[in-house]
N, C-alpha and C. Protein backbone atom coordinates (compact mmCIF):
# COMPACT_ATOMS: atom_id res chain seq x y z
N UNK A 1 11.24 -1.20 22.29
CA UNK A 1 10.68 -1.40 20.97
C UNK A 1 9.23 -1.86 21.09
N UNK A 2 8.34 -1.60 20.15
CA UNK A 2 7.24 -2.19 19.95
C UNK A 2 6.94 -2.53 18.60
N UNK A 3 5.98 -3.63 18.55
CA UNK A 3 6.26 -4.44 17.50
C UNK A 3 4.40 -4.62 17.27
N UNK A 4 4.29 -4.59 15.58
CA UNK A 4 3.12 -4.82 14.98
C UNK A 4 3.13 -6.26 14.36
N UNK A 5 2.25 -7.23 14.57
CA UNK A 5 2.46 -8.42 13.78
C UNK A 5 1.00 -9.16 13.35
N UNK A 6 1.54 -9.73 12.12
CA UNK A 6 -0.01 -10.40 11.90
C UNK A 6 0.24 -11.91 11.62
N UNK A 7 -0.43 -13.05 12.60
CA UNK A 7 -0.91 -13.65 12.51
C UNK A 7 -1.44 -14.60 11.83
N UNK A 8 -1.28 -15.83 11.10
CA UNK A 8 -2.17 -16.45 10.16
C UNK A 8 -2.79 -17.50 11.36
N UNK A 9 -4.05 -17.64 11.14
CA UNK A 9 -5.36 -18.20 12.02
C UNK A 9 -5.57 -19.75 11.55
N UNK A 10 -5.99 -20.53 11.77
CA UNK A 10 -6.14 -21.79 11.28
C UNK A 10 -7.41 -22.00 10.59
N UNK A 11 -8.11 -21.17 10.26
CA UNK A 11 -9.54 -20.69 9.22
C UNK A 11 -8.65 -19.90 8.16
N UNK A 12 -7.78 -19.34 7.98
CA UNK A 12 -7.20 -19.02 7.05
C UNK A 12 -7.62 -17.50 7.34
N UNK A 13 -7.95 -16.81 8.35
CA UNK A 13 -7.90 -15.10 8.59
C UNK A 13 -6.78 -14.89 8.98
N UNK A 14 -6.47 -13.64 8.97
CA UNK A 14 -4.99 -13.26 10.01
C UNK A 14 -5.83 -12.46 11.00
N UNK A 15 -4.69 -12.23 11.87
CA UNK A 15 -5.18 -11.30 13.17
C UNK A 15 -3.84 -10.28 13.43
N UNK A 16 -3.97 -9.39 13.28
CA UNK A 16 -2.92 -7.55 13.89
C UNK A 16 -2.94 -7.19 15.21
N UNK A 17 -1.86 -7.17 15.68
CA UNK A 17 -2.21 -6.91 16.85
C UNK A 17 -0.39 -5.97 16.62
N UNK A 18 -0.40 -5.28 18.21
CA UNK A 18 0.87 -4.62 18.81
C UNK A 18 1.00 -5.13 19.69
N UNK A 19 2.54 -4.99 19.97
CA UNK A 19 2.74 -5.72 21.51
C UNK A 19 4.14 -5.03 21.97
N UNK A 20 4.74 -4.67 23.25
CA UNK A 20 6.05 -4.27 23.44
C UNK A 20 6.71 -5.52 23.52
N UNK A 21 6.16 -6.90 23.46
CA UNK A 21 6.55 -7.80 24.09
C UNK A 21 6.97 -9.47 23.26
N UNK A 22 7.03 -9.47 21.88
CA UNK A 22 6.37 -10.26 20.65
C UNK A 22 6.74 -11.58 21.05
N UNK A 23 7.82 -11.66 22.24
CA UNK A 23 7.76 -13.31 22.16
C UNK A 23 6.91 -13.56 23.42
N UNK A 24 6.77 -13.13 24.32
CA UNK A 24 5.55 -13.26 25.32
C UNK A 24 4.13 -13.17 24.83
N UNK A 25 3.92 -12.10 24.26
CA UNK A 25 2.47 -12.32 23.54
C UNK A 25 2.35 -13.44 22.22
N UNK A 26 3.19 -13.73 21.64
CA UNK A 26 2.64 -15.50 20.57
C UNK A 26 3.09 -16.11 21.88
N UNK A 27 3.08 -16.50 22.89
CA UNK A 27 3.35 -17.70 23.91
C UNK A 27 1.65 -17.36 24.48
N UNK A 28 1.46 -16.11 24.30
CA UNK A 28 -0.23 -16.13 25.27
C UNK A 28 -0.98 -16.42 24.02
N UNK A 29 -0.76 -16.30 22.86
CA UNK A 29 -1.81 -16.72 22.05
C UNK A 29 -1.90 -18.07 21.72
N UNK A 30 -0.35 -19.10 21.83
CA UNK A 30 -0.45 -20.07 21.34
C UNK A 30 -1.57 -20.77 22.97
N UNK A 31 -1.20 -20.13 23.83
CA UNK A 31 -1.99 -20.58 25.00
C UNK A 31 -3.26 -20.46 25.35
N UNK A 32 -3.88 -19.66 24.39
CA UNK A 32 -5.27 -19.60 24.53
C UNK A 32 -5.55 -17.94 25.33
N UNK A 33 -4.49 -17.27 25.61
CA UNK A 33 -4.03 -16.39 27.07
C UNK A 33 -4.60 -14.75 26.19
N UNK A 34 -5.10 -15.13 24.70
CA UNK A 34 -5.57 -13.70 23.86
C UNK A 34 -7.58 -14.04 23.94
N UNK A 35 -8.24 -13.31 24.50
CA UNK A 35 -9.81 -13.42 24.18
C UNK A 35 -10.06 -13.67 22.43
N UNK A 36 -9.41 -12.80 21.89
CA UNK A 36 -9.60 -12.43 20.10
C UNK A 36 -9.35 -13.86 19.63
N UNK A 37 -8.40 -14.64 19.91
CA UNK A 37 -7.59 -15.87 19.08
C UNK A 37 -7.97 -16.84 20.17
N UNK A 38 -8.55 -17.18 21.30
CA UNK A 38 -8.90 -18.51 21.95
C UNK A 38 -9.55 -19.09 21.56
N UNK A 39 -10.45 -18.50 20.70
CA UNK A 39 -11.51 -20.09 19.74
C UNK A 39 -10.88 -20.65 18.64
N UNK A 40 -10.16 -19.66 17.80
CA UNK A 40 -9.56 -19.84 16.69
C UNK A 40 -7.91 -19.82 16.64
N UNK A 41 -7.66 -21.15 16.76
CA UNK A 41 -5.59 -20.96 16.72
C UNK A 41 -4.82 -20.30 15.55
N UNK A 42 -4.01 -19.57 16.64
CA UNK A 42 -3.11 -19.06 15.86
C UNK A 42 -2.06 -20.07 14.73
N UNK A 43 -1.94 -20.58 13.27
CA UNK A 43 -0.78 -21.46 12.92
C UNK A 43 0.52 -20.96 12.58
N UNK A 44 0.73 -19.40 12.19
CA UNK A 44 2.12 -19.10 12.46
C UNK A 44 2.07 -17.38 12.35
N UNK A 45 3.30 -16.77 12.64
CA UNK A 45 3.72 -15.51 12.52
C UNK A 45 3.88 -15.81 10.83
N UNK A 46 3.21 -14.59 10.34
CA UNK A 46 3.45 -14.30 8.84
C UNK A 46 4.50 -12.80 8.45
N UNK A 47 4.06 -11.98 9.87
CA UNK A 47 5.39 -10.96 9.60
C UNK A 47 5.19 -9.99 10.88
N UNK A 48 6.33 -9.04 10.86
CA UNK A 48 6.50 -8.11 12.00
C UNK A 48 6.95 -7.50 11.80
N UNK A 49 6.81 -6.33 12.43
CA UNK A 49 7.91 -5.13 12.31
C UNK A 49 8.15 -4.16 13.80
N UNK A 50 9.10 -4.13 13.96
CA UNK A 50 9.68 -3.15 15.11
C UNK A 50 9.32 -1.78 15.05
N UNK A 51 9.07 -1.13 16.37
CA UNK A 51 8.81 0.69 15.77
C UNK A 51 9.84 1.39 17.46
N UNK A 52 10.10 2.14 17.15
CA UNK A 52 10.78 2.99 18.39
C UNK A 52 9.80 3.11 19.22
N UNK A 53 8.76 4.15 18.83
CA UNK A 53 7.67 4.81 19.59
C UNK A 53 6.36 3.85 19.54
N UNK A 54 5.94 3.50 20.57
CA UNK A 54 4.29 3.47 21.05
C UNK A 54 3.35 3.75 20.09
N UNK A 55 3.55 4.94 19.55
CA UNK A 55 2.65 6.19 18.72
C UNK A 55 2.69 5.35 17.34
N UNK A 56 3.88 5.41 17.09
CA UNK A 56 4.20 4.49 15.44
C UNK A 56 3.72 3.23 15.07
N UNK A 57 4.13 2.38 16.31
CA UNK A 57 3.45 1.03 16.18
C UNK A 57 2.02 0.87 16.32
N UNK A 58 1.41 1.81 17.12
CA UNK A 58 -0.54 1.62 17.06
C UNK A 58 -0.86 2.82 15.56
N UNK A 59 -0.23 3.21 15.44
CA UNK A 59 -0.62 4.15 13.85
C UNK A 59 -0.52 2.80 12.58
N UNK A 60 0.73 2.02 12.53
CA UNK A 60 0.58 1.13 11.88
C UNK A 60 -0.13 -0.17 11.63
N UNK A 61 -0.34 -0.48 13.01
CA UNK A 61 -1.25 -1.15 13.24
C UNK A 61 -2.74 -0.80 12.90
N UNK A 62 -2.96 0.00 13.18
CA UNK A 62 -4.66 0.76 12.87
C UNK A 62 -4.82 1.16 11.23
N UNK A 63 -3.52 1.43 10.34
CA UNK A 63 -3.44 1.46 9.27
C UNK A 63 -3.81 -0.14 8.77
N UNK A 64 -3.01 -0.83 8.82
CA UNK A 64 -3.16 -2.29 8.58
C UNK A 64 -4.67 -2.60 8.44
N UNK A 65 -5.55 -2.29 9.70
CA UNK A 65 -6.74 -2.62 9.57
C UNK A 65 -7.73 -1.94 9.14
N UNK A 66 -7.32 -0.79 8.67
CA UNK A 66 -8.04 -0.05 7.30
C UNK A 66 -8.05 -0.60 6.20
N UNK A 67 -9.29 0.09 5.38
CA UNK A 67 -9.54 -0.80 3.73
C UNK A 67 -8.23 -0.79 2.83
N UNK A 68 -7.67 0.22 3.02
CA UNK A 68 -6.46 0.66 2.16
C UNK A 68 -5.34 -0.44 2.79
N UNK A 69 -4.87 -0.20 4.27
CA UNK A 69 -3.71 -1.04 4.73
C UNK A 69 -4.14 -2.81 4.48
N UNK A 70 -5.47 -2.82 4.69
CA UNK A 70 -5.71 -4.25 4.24
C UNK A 70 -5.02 -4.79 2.95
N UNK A 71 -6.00 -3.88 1.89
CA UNK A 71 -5.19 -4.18 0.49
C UNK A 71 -3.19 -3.95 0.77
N UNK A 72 -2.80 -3.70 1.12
CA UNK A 72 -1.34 -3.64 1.21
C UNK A 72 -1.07 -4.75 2.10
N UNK A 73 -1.72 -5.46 2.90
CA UNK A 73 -1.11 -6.12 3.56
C UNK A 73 -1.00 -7.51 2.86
N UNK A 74 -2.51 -7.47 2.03
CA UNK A 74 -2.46 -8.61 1.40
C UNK A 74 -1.62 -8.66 0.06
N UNK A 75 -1.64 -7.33 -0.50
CA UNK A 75 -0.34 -7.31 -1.30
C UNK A 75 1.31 -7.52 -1.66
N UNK A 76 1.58 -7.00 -0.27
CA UNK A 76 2.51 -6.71 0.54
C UNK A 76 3.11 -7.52 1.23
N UNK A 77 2.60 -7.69 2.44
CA UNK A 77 2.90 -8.35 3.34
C UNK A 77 3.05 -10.16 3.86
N UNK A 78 1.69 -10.38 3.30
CA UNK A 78 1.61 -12.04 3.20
C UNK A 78 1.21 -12.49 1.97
């Protein structure tokens, strides 16, 4: 499985990312172990979603951070 998730930041941004791995990667972010999130802490998982394919989860992900998936996420999602 791979998994898309976003992030709420302690400035109040979120951050998107993919990962095959979702509880190993929030253990490297709460650790400082992501370049993107080491200045700025992560304060919690706001949501996720599972995908079968590789292909699906970076399509959704890259959607997310489009103008359009933005507005949905903030609609939507958190």
């Amino acid at each position: 499985m791979h998994y898309v998730y976003i992030l709420k930041l302690e400035n109040d941004q979120h951050y998107i990312g993919c990962t095959e791995d979702l509880t190993a990667r929030l253990i490297k972010h709460k650790h400082h172990g992501v370049p993107t999130t080491s200045r700025i802490r992560p304060e919690e998982l706001v949501f996720y979603a599972a995908f079968k394919t590789k292909e699906k989860a970076y399509d959704f992900e890259k959607y997310l951070k489009s103008s359009s998936g933005f507005a949905f996420r903030n609609k939507r999602l958190i």
